[in-house]
Each structure stands twice: as C-alpha cells, then as structure tokens.
C-alpha atoms as a PDB file:
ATOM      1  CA  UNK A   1     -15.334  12.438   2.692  1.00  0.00           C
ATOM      2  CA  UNK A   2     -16.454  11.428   6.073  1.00  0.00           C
ATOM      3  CA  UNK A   3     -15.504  13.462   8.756  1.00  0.00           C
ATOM      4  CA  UNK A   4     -14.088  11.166  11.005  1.00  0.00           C
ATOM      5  CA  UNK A   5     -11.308   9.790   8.845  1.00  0.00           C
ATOM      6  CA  UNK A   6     -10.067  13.337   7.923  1.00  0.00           C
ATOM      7  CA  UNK A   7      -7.957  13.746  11.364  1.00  0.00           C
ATOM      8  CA  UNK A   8      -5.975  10.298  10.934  1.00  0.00           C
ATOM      9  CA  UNK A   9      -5.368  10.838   7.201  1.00  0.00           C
ATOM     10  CA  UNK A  10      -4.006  14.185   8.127  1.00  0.00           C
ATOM     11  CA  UNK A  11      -1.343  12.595  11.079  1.00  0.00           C
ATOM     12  CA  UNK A  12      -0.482  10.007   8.225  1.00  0.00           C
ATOM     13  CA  UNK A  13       0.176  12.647   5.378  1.00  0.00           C
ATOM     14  CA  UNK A  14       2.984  13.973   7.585  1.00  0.00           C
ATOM     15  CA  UNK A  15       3.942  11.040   8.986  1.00  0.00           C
ATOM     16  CA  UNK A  16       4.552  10.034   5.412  1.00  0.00           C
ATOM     17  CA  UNK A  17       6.234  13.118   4.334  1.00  0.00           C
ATOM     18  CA  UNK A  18       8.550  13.029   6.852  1.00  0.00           C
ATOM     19  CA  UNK A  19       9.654   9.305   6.619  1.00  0.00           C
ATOM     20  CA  UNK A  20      10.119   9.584   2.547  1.00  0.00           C
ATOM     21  CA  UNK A  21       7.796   7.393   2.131  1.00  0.00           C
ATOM     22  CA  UNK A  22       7.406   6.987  -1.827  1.00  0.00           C
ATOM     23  CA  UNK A  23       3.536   6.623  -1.284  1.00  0.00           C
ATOM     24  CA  UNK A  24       2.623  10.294  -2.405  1.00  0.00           C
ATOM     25  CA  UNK A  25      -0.310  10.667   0.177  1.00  0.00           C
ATOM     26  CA  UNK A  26      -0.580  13.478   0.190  1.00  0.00           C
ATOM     27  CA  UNK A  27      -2.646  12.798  -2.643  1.00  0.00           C
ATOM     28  CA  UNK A  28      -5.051   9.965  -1.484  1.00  0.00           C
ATOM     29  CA  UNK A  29      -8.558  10.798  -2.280  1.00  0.00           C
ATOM     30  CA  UNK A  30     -11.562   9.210  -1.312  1.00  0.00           C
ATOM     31  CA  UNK A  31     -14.322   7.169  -3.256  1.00  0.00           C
ATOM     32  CA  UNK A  32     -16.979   9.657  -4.625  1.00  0.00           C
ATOM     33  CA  UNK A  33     -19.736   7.097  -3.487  1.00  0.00           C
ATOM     34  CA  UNK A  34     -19.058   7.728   0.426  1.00  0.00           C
ATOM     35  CA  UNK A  35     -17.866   4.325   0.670  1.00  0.00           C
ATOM     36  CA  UNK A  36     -15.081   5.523   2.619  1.00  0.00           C
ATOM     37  CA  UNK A  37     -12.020   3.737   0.426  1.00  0.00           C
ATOM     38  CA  UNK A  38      -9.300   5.337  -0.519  1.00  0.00           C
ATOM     39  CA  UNK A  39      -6.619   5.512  -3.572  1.00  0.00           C
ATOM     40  CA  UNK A  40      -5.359   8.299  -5.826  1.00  0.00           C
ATOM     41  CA  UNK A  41      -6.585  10.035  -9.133  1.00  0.00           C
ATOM     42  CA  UNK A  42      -3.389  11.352 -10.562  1.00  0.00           C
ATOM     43  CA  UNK A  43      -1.996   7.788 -11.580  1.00  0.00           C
ATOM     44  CA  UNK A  44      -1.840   6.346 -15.046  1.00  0.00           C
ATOM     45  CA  UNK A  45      -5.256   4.439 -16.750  1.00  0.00           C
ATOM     46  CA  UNK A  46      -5.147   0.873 -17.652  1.00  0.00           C
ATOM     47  CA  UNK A  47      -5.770   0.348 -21.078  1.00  0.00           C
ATOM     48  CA  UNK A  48      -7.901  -2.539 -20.498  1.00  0.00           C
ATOM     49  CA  UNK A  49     -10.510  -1.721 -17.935  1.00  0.00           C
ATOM     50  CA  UNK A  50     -10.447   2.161 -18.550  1.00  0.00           C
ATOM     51  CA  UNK A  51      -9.791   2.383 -14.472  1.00  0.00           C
ATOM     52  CA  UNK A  52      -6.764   4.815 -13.095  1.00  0.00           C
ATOM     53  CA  UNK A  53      -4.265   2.301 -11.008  1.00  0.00           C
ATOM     54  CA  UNK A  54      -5.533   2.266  -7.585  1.00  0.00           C
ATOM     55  CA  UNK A  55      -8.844   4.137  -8.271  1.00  0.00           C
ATOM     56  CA  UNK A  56     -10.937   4.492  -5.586  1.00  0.00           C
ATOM     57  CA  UNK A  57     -14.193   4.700  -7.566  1.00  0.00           C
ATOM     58  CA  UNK A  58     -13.069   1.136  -9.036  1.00  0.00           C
ATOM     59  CA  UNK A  59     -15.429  -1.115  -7.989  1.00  0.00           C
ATOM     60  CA  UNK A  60     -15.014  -3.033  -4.169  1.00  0.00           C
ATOM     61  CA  UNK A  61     -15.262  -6.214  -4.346  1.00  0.00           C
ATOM     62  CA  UNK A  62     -17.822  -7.380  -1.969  1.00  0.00           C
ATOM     63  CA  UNK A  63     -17.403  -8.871   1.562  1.00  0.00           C
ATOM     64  CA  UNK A  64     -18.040 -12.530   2.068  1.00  0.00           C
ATOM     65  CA  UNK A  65     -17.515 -14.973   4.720  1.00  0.00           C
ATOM     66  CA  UNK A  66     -14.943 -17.744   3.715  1.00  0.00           C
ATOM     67  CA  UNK A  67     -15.557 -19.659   6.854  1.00  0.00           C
ATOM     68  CA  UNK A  68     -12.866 -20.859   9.291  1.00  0.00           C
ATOM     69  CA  UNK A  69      -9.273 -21.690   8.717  1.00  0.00           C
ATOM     70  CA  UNK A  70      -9.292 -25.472   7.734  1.00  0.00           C
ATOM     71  CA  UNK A  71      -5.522 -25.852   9.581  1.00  0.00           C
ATOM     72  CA  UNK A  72      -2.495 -26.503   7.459  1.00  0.00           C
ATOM     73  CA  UNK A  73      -3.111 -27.910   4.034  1.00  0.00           C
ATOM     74  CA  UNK A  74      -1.357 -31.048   3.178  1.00  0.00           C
ATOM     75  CA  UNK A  75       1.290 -31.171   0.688  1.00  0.00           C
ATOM     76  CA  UNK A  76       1.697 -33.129  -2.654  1.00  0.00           C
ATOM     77  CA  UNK A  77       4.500 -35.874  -2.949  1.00  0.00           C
ATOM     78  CA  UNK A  78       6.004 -34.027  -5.275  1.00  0.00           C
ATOM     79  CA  UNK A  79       5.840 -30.228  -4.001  1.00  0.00           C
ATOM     80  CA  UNK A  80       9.232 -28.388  -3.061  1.00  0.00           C
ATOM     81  CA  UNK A  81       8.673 -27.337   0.129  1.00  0.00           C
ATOM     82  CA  UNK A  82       9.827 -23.552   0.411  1.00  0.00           C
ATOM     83  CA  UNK A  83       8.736 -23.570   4.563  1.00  0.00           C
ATOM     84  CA  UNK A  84       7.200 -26.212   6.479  1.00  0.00           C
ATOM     85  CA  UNK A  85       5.991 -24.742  10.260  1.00  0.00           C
ATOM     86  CA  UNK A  86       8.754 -25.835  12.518  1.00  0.00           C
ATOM     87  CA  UNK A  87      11.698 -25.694   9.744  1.00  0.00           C
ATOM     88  CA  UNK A  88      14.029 -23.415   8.727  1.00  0.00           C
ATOM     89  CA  UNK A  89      15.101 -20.709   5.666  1.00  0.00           C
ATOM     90  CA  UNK A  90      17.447 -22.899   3.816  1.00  0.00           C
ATOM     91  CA  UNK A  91      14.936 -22.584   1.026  1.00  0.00           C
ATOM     92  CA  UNK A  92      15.246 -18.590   0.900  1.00  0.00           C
ATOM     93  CA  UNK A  93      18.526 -16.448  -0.101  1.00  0.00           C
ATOM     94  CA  UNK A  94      19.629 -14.220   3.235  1.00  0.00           C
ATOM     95  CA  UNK A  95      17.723 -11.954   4.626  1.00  0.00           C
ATOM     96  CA  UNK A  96      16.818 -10.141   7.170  1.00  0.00           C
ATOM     97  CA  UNK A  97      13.449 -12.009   7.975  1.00  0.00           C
ATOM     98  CA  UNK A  98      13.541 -14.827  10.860  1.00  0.00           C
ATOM     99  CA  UNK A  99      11.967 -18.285  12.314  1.00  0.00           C
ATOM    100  CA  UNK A 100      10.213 -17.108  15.239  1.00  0.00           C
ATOM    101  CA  UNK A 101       7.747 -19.827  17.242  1.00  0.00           C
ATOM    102  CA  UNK A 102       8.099 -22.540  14.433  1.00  0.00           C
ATOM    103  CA  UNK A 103       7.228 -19.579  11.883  1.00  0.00           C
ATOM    104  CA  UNK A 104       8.689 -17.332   9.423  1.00  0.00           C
ATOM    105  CA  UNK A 105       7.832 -13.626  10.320  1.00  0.00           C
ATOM    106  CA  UNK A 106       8.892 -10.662   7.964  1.00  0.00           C
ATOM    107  CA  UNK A 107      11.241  -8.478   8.305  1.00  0.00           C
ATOM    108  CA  UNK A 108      12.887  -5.666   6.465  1.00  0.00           C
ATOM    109  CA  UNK A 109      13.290  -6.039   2.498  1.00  0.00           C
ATOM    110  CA  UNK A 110      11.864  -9.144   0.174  1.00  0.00           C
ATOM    111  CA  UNK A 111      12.729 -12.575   0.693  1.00  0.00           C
ATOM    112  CA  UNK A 112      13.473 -14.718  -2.220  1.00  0.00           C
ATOM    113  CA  UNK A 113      13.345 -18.447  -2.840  1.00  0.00           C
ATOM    114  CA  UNK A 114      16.456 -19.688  -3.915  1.00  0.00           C
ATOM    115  CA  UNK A 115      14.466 -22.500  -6.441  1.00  0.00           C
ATOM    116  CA  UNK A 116      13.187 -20.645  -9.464  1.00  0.00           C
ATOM    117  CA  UNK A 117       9.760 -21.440 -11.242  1.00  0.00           C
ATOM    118  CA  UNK A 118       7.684 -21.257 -14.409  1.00  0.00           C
ATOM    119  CA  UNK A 119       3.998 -22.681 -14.679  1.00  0.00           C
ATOM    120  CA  UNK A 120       3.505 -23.913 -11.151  1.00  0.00           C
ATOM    121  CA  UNK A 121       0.949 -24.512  -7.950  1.00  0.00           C
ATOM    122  CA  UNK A 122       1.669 -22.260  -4.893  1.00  0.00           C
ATOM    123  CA  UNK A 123       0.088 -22.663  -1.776  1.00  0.00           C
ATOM    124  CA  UNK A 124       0.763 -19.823   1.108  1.00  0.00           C
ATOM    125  CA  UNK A 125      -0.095 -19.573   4.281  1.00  0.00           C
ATOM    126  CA  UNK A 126       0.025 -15.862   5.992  1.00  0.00           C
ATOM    127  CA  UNK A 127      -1.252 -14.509   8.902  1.00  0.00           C
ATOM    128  CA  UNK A 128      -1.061 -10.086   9.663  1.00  0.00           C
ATOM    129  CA  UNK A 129      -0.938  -9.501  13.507  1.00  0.00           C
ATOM    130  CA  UNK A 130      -3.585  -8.319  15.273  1.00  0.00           C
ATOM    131  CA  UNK A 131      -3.728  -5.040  16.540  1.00  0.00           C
ATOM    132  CA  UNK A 132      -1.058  -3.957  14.598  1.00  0.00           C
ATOM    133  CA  UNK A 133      -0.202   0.143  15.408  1.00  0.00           C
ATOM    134  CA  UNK A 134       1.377   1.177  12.129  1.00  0.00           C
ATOM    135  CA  UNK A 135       0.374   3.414   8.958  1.00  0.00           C
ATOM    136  CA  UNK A 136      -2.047   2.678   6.607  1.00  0.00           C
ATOM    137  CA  UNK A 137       0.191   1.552   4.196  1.00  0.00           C
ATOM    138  CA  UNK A 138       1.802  -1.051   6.382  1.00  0.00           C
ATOM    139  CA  UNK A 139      -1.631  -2.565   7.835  1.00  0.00           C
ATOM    140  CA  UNK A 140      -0.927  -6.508   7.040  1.00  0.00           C
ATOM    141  CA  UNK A 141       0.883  -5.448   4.243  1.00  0.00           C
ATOM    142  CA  UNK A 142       2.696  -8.094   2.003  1.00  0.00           C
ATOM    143  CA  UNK A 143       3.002  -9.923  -1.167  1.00  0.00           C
ATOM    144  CA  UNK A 144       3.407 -12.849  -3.114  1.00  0.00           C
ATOM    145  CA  UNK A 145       5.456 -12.136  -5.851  1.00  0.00           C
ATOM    146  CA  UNK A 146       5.482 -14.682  -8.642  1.00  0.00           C
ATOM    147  CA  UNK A 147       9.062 -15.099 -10.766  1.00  0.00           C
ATOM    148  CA  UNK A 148       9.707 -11.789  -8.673  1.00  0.00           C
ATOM    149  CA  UNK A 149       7.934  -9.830 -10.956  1.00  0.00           C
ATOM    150  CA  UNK A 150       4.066 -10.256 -10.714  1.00  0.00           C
ATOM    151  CA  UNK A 151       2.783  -9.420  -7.411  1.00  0.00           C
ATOM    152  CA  UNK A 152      -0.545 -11.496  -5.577  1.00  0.00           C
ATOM    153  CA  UNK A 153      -1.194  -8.631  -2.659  1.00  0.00           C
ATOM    154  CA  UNK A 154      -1.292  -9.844   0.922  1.00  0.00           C
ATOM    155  CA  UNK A 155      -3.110  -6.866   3.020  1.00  0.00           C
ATOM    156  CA  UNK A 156      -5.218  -6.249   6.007  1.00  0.00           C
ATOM    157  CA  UNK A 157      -8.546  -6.139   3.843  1.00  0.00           C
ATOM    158  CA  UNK A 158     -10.922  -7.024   6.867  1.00  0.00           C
ATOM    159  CA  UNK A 159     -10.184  -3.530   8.164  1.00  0.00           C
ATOM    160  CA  UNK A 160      -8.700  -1.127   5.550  1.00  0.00           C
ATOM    161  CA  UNK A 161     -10.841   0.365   2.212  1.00  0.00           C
ATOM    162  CA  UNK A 162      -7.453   0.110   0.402  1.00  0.00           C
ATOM    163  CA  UNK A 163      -7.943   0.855  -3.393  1.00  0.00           C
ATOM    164  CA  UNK A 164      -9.937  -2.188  -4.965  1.00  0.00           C
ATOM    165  CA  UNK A 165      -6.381  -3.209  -7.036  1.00  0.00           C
ATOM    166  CA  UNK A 166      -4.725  -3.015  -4.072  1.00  0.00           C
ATOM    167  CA  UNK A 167      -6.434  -5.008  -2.057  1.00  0.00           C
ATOM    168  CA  UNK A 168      -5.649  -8.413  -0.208  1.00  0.00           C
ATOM    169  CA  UNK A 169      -5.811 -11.159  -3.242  1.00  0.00           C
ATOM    170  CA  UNK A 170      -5.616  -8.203  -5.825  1.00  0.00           C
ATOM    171  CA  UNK A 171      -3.134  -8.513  -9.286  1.00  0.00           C
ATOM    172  CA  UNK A 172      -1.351  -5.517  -7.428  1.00  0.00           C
ATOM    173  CA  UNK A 173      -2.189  -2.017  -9.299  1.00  0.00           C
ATOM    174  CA  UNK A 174      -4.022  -4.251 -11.943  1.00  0.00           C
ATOM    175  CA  UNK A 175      -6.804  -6.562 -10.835  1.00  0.00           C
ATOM    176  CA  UNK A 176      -8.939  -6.754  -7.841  1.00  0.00           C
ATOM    177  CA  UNK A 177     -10.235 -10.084  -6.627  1.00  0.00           C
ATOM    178  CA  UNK A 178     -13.683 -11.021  -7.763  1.00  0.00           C
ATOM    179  CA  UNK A 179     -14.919 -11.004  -3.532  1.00  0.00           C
ATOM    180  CA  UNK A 180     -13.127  -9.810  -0.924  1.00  0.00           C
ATOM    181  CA  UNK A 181     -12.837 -13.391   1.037  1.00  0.00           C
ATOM    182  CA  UNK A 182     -10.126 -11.717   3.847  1.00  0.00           C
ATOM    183  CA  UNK A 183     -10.275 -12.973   7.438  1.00  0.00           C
ATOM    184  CA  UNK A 184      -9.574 -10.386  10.275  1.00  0.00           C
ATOM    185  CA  UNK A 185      -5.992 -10.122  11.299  1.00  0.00           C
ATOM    186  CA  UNK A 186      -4.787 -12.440  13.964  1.00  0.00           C
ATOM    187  CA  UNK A 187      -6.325 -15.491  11.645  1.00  0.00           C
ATOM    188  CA  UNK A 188      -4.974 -17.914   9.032  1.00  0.00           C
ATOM    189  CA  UNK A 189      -5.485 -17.391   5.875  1.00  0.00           C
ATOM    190  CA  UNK A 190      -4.447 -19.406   2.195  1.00  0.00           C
ATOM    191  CA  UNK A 191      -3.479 -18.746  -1.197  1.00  0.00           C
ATOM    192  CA  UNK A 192      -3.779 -21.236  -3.498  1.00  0.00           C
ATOM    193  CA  UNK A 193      -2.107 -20.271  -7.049  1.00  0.00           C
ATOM    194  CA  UNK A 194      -2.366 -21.777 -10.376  1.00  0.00           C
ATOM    195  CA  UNK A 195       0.151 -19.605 -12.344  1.00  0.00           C
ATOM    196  CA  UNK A 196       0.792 -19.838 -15.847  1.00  0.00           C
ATOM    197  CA  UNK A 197       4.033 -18.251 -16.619  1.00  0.00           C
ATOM    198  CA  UNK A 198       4.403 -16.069 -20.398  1.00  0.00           C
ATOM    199  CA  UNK A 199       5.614 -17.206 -23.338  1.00  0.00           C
ATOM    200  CA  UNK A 200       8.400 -15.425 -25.732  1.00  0.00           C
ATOM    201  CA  UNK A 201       9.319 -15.854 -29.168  1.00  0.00           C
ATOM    202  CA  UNK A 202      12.662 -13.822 -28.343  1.00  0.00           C
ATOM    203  CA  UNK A 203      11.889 -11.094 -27.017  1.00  0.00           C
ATOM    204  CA  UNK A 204       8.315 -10.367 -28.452  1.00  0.00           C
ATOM    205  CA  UNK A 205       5.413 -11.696 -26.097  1.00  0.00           C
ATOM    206  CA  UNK A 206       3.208 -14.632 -27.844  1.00  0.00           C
ATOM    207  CA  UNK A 207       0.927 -15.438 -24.588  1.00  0.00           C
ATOM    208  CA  UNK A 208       0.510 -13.441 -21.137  1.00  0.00           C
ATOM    209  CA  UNK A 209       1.329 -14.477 -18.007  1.00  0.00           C
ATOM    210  CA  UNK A 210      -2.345 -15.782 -16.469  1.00  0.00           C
ATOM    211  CA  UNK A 211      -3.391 -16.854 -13.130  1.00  0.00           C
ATOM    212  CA  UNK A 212      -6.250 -18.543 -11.393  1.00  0.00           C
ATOM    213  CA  UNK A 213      -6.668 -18.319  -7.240  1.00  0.00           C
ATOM    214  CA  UNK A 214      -8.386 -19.548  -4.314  1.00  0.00           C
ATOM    215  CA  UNK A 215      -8.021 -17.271  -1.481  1.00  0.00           C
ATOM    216  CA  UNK A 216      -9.390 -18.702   1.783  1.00  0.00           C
ATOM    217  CA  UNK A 217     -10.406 -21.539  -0.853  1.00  0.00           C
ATOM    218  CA  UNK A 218     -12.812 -19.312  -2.643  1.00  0.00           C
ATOM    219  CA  UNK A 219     -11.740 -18.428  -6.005  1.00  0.00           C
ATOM    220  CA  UNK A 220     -11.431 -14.732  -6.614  1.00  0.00           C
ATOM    221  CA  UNK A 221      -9.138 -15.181  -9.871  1.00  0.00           C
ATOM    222  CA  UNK A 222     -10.328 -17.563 -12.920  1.00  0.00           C
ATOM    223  CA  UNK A 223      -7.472 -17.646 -15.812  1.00  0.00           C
ATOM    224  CA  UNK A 224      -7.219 -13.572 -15.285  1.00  0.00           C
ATOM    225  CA  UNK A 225      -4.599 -12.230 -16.975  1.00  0.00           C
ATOM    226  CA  UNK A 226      -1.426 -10.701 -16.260  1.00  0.00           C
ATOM    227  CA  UNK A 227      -0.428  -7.467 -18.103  1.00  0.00           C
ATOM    228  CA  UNK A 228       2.916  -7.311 -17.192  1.00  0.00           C
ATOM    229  CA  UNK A 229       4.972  -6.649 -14.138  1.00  0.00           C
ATOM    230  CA  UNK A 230       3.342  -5.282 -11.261  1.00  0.00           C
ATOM    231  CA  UNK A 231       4.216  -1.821  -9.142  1.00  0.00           C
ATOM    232  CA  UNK A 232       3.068   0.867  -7.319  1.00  0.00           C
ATOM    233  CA  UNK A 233       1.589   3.975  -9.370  1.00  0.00           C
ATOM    234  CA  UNK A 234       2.752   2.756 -12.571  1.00  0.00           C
ATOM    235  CA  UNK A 235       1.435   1.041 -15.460  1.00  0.00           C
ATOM    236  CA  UNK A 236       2.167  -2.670 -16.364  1.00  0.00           C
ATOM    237  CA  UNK A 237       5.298  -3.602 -18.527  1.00  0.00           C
ATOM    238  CA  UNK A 238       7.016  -7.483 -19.469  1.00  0.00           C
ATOM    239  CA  UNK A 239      10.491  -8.089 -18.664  1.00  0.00           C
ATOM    240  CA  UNK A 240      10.942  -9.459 -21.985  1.00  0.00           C
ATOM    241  CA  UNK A 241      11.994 -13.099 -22.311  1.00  0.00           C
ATOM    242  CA  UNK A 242      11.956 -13.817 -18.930  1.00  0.00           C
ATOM    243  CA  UNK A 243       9.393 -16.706 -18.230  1.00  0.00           C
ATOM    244  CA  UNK A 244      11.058 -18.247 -14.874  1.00  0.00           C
ATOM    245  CA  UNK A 245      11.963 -16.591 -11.412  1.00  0.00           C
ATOM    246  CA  UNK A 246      11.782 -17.577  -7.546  1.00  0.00           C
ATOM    247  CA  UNK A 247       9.086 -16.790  -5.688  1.00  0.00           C
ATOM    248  CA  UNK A 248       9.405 -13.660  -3.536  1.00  0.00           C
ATOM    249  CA  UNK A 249       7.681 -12.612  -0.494  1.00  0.00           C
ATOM    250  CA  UNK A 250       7.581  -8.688   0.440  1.00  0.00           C
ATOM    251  CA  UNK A 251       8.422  -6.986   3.128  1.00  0.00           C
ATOM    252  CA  UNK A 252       6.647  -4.089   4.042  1.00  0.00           C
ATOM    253  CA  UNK A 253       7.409  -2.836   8.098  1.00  0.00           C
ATOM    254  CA  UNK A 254       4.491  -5.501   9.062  1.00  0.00           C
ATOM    255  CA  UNK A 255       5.558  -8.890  10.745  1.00  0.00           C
ATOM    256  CA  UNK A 256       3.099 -11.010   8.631  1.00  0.00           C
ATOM    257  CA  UNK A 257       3.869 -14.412   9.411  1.00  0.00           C
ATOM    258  CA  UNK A 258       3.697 -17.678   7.532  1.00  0.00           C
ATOM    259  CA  UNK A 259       3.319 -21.558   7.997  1.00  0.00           C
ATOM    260  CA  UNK A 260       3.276 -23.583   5.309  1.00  0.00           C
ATOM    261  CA  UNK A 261       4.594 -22.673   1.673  1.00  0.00           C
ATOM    262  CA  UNK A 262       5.255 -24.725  -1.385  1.00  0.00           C
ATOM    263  CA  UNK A 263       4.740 -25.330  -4.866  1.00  0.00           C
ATOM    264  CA  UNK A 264       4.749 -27.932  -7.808  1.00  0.00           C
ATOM    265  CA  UNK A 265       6.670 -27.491 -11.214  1.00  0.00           C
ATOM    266  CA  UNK A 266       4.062 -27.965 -13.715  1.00  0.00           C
END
C-alpha cells in the first residue's frame, strides 16, 4: 500500500460508515502489485474468469489515448431519440434529474426511458465534471443500464484505480473493457452499443445477453458476453424471460451530464 493514499482512504472509511453507505469500505484493499487500485477480496468469484467481483489484482486494462471528442454524432433516420442537446425529458419517466444549459445533468435516483428495447444500437454521450469534491465512490460515477438490468459503467477512470470490473466502459462487477480509452473529466466522451438482448424458451435461458462497444470510438467490448444481471458485490443472475426493458441511466450523487442519446430497434 502506498503511503500516501492511506490518510484519504481512512477520512473515506468513516465518511462511509457514517452516511450508510452500502459500499463496505471498510474493506477495500489494494492491488498486491503496488499499482495503487483498489477493490475488495471478500466478494464472491466468477465462475468464468476465476476473478473475485471487483478484484483488485484483476488485470487493468491499459491506458490509451482515444484522441479528441469528434462533437456530437449524427443520428440515423430511424433512431428514437431519448435526448437531443437543447430538448427536453419527455422521453424519460419523472425524476428527479433536470435540463440544465441545453443538457440533462443527474440527479438523485435512476432515470428511465419510457420506450422499452430488445436487440438495439445505443449511442451516449456523458460528460463527469471537473474537479468534482466528492468520495471515491461518486467520482464521475454513472451507468448505462441496458433493459434496466445489465449495467455499461460510466466512471471517472482518467483519475481513479477503481477495480478493473468496475471501471468506466466495464460489464459492471463482470467484465472490464479491453483498454481503458477514458478522457479526463470536464471532456466528452461516447458510448456506442451494439446489444444483443437474451433469448428464453420460457423461463430457461437458450442464448446470453451479448454486447459489443466503442467507447471514445475504440472498441473495448467484441460480442462479450453477459452473465446475467449486473450489481454491486454480488454474483450475476437472469431475470428469467425477460428479454426487453428501457434504458436506464444511474444516478450516483455526481452531476454527470449528457448530450445526445438514442438508439435503433434492431
């Protein structure tokens, strides 16, 4: 453990404890390689990789440059258009989130769309604040959750060593993205989601949920697959015969904004 980082970890433990924050960490530990990120070693182990969920000796994805934010993406003739920059939330149920300068800044609680989706193409755009004074925890923090259930992590991974499963772009608590393509708070950054929603005979599973994605336009999933809903601490498990839901955007105490989301029915 590097000596530097044990005084704020220590303010955060409390400051944790005392909010009832159901983070447990108190029992963060760090990476035995010195690399200085940080996750916990009394959670479950995937079946599949043979890794705890949010193992800090998991290997980090490496760094890498995605270049500069392009500007808003363009949108297909046939997308439903969730938020266009400038518009308004008549695409979300209430909330407690808001329009603020043209954009839609987080607030308190999830979001949901009211249009519901299977297979589909999602583009989001999200920007974290810069200099943001908050917890770990809260650091950019944000999701995309697809049908509600399988969570596409939004985080400030330019700054925080956040477990490699948690990280920005991660399968939240399952897989991390193949680089770590994150652009420093205060910048745009895109998501561009090919989802593949699973299939039920009933209620037994015949095919996975699966998911390929460009983030920052540098693809850090290809056709990875999803092992089931996603969560904090916990292990994976399929809401069975449930293969459509809205898109849901977390809120986590950070006001991460956004500019531009939609998707196509496919």
């Amino acid at each position: 453990m590097k000596q530097s980082l044990v005084p704020s970890f220590s303010i955060v433990i409390v400051a944790c404890m005392l909010a009832g924050v159901a983070t447990q960490a108190a029992d963060l530990v760090f990476a035995k390689d010195g690399s200085g990120v940080y996750g916990y070693k009394d959670t479950p182990r995937l079946p599949w990789c043979g890794y705890l969920v949010h193992d800090p000796d998991r290997p980090a994805p490496a760094k890498l440059d995605p270049g500069a934010d392009p500007g808003p993406a363009a949108r297909p003739a046939d997308a439903v258009v969730l938020f266009a920059e400038g518009g308004d939330m008549s695409g979300w149920e209430p909330g407690e989130w808001k329009v603020e300068g043209g954009q839609l800044v987080a607030g308190e609680g999830a979001l949901r769309s009211k249009a519901e989706f299977g297979d589909m193409q999602l583009h989001v755009e999200f920007m974290g604040p810069a200099n943001f004074e908050g917890p770990w925890y809260n650091q950019g923090n944000n999701g995309v959750m697809l049908m509600g259930q399988y969570e596409i992590q939004i985080f400030d991974s330019w700054n925080e060593k956040l477990y490699p499963d948690g990280q920005c772009a991660a399968i939240y608590g399952q897989t991390p993205p193949l680089v770590n393509v994150t652009r420093p708070p205060g910048q745009w950054q895109s998501f561009d989601i090919l989802f593949k929603a699973p299939v039920f005979d009933g209620d037994k599973l015949v095919a996975p949920a699966r998911v390929t994605l460009l983030h920052n336009g540098v693809l850090v999933h290809w056709d990875a697959e999803i092992h089931g809903g996603t969560g904090h601490r916990i292990l994976p498990k399929y809401q069975p015969g449930v293969c459509t839901g809205p898109v849901v955007l977390g809120g986590h105490g950070c006001p991460v904004r956004f500019r531009n989301i939609w998707a196509r029915r496919l």
